[in-house]
PDB file of N, CA and C in Angstrom:
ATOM      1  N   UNK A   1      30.402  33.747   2.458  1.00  0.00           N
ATOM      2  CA  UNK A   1      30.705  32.337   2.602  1.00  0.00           C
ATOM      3  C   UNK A   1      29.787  31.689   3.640  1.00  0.00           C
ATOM      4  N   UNK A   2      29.808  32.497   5.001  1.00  0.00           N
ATOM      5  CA  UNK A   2      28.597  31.804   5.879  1.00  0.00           C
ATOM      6  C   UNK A   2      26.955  31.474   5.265  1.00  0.00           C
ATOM      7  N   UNK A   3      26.838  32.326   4.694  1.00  0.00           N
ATOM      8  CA  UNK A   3      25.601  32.648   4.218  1.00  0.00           C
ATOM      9  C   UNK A   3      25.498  31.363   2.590  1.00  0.00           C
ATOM     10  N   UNK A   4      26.527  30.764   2.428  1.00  0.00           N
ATOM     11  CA  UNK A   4      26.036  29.962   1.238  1.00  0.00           C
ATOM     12  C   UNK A   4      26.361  28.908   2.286  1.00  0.00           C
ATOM     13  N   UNK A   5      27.167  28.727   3.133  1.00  0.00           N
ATOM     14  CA  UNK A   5      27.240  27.173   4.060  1.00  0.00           C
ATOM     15  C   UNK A   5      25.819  27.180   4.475  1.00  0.00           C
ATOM     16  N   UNK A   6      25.111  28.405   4.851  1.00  0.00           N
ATOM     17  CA  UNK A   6      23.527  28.328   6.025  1.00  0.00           C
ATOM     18  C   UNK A   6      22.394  27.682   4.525  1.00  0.00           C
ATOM     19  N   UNK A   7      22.897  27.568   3.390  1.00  0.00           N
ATOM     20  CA  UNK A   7      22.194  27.500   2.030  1.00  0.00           C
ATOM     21  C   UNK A   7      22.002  26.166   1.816  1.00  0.00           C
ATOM     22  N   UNK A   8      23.490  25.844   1.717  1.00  0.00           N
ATOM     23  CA  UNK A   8      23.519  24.038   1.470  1.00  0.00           C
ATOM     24  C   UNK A   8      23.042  23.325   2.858  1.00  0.00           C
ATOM     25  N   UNK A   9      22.808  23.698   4.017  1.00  0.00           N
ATOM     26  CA  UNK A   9      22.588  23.287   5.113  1.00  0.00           C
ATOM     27  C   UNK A   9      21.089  23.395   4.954  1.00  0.00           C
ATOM     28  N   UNK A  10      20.333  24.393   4.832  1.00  0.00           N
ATOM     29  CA  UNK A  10      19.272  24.128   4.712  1.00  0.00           C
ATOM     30  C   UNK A  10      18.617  23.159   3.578  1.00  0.00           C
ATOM     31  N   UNK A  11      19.167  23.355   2.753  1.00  0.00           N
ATOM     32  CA  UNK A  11      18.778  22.288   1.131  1.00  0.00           C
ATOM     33  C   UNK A  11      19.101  21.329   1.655  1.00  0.00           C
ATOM     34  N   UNK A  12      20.192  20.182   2.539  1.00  0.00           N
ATOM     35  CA  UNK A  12      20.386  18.936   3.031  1.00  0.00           C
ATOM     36  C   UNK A  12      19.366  18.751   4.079  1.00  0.00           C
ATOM     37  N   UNK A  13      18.946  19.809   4.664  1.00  0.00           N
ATOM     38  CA  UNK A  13      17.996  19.708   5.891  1.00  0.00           C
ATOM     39  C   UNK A  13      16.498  18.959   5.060  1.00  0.00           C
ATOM     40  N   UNK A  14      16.227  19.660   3.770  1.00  0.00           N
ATOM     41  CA  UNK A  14      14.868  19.838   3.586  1.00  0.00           C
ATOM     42  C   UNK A  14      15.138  18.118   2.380  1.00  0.00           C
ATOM     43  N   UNK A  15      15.984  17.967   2.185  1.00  0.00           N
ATOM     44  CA  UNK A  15      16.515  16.815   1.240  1.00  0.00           C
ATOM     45  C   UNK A  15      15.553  15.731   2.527  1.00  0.00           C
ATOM     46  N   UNK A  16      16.708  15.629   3.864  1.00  0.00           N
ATOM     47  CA  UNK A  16      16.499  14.774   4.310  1.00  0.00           C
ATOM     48  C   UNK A  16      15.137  14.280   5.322  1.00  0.00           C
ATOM     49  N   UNK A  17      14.413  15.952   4.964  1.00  0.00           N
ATOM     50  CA  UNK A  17      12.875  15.824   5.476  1.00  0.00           C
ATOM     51  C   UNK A  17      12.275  15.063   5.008  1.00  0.00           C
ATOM     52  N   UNK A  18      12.378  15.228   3.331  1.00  0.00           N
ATOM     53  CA  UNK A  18      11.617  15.010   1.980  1.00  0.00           C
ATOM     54  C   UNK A  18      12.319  12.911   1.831  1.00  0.00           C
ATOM     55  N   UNK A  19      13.066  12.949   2.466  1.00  0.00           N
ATOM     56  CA  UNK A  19      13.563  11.315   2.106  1.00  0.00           C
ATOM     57  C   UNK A  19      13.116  10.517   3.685  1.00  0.00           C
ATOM     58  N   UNK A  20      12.641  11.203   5.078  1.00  0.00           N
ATOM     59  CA  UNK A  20      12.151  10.639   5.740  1.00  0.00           C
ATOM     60  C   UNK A  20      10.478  10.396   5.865  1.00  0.00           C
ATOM     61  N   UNK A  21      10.071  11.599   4.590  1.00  0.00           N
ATOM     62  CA  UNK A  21       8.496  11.150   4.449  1.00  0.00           C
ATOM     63  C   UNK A  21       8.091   9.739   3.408  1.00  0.00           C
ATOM     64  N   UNK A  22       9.369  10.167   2.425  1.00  0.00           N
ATOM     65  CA  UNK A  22       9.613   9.022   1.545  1.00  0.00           C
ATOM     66  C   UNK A  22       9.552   7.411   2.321  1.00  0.00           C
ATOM     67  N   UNK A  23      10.674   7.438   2.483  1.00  0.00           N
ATOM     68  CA  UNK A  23      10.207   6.481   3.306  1.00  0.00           C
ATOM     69  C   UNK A  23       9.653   5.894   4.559  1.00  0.00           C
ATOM     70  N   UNK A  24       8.712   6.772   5.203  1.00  0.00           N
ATOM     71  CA  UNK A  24       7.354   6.901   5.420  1.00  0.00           C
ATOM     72  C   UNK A  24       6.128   6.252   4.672  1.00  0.00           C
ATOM     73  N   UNK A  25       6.116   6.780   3.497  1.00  0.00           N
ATOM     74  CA  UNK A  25       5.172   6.334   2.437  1.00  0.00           C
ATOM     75  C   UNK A  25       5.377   5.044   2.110  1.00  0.00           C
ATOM     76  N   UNK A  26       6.916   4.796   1.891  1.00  0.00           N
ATOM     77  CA  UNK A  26       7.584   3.189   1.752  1.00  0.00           C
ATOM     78  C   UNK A  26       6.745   2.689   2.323  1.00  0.00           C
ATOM     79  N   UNK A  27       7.026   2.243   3.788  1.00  0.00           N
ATOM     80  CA  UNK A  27       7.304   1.510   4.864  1.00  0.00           C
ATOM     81  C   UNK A  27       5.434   1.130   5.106  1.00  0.00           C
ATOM     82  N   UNK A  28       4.627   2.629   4.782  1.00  0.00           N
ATOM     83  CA  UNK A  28       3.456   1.958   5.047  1.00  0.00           C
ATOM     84  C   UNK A  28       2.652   1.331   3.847  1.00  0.00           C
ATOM     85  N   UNK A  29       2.841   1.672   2.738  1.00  0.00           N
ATOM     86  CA  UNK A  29       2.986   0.720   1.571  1.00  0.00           C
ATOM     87  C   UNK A  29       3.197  -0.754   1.697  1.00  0.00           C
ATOM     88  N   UNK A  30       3.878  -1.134   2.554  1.00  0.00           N
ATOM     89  CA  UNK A  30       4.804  -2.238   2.206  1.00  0.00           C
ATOM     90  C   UNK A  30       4.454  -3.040   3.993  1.00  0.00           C
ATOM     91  N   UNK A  31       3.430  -1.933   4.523  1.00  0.00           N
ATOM     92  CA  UNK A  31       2.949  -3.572   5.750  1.00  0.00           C
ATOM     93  C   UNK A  31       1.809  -3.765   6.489  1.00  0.00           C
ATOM     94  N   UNK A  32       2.258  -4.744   7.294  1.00  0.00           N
ATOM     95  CA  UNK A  32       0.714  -5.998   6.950  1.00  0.00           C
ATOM     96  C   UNK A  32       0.011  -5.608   7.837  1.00  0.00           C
ATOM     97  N   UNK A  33      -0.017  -4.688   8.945  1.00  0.00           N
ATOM     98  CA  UNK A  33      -1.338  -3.401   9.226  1.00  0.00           C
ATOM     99  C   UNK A  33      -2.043  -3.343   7.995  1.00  0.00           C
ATOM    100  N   UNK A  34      -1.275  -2.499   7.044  1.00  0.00           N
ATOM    101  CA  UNK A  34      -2.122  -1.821   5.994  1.00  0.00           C
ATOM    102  C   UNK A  34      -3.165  -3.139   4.919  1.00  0.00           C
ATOM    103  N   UNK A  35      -2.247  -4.091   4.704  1.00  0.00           N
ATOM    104  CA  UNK A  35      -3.263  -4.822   4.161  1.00  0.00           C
ATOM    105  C   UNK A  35      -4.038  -5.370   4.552  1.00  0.00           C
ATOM    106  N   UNK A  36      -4.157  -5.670   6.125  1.00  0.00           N
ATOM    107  CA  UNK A  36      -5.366  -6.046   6.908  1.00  0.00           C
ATOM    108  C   UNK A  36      -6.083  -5.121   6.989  1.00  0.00           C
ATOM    109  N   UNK A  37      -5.886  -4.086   7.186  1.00  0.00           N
ATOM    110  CA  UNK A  37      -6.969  -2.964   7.521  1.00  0.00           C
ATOM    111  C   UNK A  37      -7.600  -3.021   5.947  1.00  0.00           C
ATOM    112  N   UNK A  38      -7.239  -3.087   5.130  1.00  0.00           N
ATOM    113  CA  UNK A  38      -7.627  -3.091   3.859  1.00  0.00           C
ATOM    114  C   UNK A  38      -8.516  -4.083   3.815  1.00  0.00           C
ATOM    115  N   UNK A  39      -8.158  -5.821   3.963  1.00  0.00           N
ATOM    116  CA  UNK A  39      -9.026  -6.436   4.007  1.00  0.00           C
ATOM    117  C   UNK A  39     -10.142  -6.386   4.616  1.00  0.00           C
ATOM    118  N   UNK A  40      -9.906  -5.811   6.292  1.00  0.00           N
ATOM    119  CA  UNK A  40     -11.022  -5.490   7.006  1.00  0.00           C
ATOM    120  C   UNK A  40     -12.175  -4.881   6.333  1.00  0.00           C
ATOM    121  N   UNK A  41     -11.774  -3.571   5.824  1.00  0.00           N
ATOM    122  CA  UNK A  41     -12.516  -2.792   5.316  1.00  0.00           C
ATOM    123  C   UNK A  41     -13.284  -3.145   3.694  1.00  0.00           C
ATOM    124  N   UNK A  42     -12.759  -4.154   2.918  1.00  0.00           N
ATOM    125  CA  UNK A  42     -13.377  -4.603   1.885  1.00  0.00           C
ATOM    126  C   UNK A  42     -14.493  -5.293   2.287  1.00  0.00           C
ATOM    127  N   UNK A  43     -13.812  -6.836   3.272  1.00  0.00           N
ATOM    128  CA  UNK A  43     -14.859  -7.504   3.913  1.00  0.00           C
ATOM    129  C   UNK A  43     -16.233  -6.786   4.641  1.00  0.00           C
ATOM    130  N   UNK A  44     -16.187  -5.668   5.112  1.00  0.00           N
ATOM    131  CA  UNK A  44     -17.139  -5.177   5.441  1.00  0.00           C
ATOM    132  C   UNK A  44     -18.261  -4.315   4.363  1.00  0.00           C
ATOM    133  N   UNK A  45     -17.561  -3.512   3.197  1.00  0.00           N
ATOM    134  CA  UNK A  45     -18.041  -2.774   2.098  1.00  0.00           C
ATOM    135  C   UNK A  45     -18.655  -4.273   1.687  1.00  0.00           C
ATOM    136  N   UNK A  46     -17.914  -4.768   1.227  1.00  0.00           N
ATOM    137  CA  UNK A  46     -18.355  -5.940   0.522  1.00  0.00           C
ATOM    138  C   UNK A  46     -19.650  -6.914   1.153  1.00  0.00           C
ATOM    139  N   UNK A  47     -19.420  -6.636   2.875  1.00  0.00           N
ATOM    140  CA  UNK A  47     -20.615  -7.546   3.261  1.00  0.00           C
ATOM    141  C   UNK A  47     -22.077  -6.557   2.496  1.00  0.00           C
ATOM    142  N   UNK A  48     -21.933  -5.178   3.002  1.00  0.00           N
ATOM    143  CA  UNK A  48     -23.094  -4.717   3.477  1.00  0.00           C
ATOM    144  C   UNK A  48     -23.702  -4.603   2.043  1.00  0.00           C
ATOM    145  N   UNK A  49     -23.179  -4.626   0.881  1.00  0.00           N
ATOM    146  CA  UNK A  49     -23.304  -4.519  -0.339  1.00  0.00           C
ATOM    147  C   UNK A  49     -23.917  -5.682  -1.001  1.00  0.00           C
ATOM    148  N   UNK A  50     -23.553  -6.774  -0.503  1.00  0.00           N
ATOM    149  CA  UNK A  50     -24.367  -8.147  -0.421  1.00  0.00           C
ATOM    150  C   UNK A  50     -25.415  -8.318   0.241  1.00  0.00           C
ATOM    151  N   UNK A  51     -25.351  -7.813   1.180  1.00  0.00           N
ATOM    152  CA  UNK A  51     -26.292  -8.118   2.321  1.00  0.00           C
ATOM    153  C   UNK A  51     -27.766  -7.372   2.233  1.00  0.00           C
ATOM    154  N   UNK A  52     -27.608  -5.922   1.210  1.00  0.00           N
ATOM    155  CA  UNK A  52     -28.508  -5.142   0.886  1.00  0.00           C
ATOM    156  C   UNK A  52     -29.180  -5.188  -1.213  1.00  0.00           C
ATOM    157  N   UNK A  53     -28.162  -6.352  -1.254  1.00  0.00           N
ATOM    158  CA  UNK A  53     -28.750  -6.784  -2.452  1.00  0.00           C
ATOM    159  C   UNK A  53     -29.213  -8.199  -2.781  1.00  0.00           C
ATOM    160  N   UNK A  54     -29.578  -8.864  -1.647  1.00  0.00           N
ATOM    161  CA  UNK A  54     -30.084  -9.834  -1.171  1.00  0.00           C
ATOM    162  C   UNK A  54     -29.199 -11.192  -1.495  1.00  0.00           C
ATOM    163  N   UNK A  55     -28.044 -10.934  -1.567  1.00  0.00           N
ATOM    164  CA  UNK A  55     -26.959 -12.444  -1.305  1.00  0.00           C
ATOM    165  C   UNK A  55     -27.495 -13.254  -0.516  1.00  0.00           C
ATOM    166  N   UNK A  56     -27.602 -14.633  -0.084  1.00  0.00           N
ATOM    167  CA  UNK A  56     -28.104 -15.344   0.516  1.00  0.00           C
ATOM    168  C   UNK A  56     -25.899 -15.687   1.091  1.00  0.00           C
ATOM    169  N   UNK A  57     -26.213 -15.923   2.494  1.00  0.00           N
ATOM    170  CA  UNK A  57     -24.668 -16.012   2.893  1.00  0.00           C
ATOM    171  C   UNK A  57     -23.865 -15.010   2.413  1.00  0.00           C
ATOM    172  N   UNK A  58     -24.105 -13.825   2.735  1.00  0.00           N
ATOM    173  CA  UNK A  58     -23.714 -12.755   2.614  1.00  0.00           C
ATOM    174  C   UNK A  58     -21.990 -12.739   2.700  1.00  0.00           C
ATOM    175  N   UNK A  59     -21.863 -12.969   4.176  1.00  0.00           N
ATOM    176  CA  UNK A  59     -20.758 -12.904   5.109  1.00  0.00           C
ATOM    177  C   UNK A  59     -19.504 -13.824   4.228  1.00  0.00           C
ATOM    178  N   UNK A  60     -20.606 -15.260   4.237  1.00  0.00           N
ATOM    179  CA  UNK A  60     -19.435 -16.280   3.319  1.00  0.00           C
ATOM    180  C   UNK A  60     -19.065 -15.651   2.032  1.00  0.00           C
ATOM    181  N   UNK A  61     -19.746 -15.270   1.316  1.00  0.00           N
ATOM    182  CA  UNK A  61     -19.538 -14.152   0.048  1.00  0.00           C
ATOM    183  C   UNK A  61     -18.853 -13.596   0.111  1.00  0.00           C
ATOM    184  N   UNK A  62     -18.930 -12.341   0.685  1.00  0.00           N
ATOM    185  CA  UNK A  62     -17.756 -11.320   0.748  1.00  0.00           C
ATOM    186  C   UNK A  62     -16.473 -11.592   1.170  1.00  0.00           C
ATOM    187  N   UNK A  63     -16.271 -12.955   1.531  1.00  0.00           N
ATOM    188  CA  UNK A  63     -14.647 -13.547   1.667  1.00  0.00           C
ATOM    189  C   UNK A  63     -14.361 -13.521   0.120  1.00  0.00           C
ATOM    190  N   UNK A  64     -15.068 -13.651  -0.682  1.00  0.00           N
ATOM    191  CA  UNK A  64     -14.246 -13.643  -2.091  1.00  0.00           C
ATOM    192  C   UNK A  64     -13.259 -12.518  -2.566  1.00  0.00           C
ATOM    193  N   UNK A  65     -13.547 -11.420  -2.579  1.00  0.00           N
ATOM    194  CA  UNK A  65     -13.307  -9.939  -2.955  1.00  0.00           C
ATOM    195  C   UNK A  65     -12.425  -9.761  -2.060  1.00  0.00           C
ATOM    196  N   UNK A  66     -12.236 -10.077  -0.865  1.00  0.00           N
ATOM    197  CA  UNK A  66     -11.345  -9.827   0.206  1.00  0.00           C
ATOM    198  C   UNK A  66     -10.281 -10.843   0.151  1.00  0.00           C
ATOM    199  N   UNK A  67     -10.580 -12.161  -0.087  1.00  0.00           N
ATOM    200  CA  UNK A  67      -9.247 -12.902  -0.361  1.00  0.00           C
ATOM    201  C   UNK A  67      -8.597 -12.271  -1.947  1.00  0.00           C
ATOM    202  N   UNK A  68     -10.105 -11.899  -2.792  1.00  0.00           N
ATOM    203  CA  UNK A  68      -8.948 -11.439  -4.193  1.00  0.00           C
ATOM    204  C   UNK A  68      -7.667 -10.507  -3.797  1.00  0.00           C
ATOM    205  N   UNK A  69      -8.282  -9.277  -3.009  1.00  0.00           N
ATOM    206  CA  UNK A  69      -7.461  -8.162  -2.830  1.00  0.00           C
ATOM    207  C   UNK A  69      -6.253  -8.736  -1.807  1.00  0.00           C
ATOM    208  N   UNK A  70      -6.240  -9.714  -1.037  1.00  0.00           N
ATOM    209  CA  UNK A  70      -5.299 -10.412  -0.458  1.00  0.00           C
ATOM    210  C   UNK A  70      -4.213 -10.978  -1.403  1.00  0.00           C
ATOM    211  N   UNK A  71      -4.950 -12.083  -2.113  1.00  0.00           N
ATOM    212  CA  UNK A  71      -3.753 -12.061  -3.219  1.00  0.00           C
ATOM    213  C   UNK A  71      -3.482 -11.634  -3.701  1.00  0.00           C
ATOM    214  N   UNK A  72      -4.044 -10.269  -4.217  1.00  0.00           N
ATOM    215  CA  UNK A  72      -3.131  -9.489  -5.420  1.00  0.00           C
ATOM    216  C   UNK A  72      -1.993  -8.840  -4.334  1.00  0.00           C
ATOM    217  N   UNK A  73      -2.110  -8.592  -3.369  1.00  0.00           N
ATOM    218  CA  UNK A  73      -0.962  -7.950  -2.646  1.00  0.00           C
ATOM    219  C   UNK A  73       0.054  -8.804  -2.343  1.00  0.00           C
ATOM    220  N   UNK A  74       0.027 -10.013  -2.573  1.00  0.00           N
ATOM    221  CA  UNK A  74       0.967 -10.993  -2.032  1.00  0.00           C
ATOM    222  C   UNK A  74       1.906 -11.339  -3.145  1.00  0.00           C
ATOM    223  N   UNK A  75       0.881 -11.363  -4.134  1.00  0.00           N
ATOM    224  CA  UNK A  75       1.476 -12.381  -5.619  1.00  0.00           C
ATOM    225  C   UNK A  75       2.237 -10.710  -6.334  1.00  0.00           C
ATOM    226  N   UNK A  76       2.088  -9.878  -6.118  1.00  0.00           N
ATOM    227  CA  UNK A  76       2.132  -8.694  -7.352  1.00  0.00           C
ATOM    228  C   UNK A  76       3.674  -8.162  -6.899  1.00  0.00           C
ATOM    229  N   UNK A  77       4.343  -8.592  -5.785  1.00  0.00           N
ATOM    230  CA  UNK A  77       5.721  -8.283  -5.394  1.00  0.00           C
ATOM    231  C   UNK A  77       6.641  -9.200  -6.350  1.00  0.00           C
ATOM    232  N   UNK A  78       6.131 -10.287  -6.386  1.00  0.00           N
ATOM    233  CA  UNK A  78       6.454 -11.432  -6.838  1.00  0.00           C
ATOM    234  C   UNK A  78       6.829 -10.841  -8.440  1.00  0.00           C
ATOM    235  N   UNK A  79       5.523 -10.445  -8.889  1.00  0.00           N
ATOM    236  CA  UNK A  79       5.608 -10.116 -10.271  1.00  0.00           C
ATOM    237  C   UNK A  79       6.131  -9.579 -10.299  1.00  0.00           C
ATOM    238  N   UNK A  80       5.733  -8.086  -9.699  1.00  0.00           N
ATOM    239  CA  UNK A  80       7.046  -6.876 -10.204  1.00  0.00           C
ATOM    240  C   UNK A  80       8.423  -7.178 -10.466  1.00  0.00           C
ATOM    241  N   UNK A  81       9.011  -8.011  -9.460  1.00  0.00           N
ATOM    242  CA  UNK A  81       9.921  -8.601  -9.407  1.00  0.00           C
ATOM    243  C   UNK A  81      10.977  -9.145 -10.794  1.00  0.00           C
ATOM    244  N   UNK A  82      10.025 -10.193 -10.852  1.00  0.00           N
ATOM    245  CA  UNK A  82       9.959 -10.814 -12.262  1.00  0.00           C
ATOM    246  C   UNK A  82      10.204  -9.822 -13.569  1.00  0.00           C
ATOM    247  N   UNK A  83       9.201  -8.771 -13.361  1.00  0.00           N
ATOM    248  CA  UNK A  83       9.347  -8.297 -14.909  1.00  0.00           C
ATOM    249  C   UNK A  83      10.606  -7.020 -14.456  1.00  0.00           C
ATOM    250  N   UNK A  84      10.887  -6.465 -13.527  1.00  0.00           N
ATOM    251  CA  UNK A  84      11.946  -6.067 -13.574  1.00  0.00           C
ATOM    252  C   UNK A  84      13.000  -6.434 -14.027  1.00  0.00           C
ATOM    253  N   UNK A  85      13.309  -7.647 -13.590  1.00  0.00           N
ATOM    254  CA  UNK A  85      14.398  -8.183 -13.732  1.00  0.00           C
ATOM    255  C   UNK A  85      14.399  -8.716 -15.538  1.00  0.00           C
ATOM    256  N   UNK A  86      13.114  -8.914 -15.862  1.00  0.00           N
ATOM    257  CA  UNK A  86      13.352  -9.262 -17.440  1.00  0.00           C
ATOM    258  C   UNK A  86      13.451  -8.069 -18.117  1.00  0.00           C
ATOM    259  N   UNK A  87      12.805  -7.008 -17.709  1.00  0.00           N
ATOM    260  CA  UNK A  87      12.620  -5.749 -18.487  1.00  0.00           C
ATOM    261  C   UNK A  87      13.781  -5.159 -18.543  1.00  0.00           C
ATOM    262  N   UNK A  88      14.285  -4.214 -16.945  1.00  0.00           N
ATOM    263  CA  UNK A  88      14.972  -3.459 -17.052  1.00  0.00           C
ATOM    264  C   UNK A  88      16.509  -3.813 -16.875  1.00  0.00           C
ATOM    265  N   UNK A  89      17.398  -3.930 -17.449  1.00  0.00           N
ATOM    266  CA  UNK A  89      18.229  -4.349 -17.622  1.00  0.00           C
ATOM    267  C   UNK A  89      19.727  -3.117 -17.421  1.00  0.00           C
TER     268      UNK A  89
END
């Protein structure tokens, strides 16, 4: 009997490891560190990529690609949203 309580104790242990990485993964998914650093890092791919294929206003350029990826993170909660609620029922 001890020996199946030390069983389910460990399986709830490793449950609730496995649901604090979870939402882990959530939490950084879901904030606005991550999508700035994201933007950061487009705006910059994106400059040097312009900048070495002779864009004229390089810098002003690469705001495009970086505001796209801005809105898709903003607007696409929105959506999901939406088609959840029509879809899954």
């Amino acid at each position: 009997m001890e020996e199946r309580i030390q069983k389910i104790e460990e399986g709830l242990q490793a449950i609730n490891e496995r649901n604090k990485k979870v939402e882990g993964d959530k939490a950084w998914e879901r904030s606005s560190f991550r999508v700035f650093s994201l933007c950061v890092i487009t705006f910059i791919v994106a400059s040097f990529v312009m900048y070495f294929i002779g864009v004229e206003r390089y810098l002003l350029n690469a705001l495009i690609p970086t505001l796209g990826y801005f809105l898709s993170t903003q607007s696409l909660p929105v959506i999901k949203n939406w088609w959840v609620n029509r879809n899954i029922k």
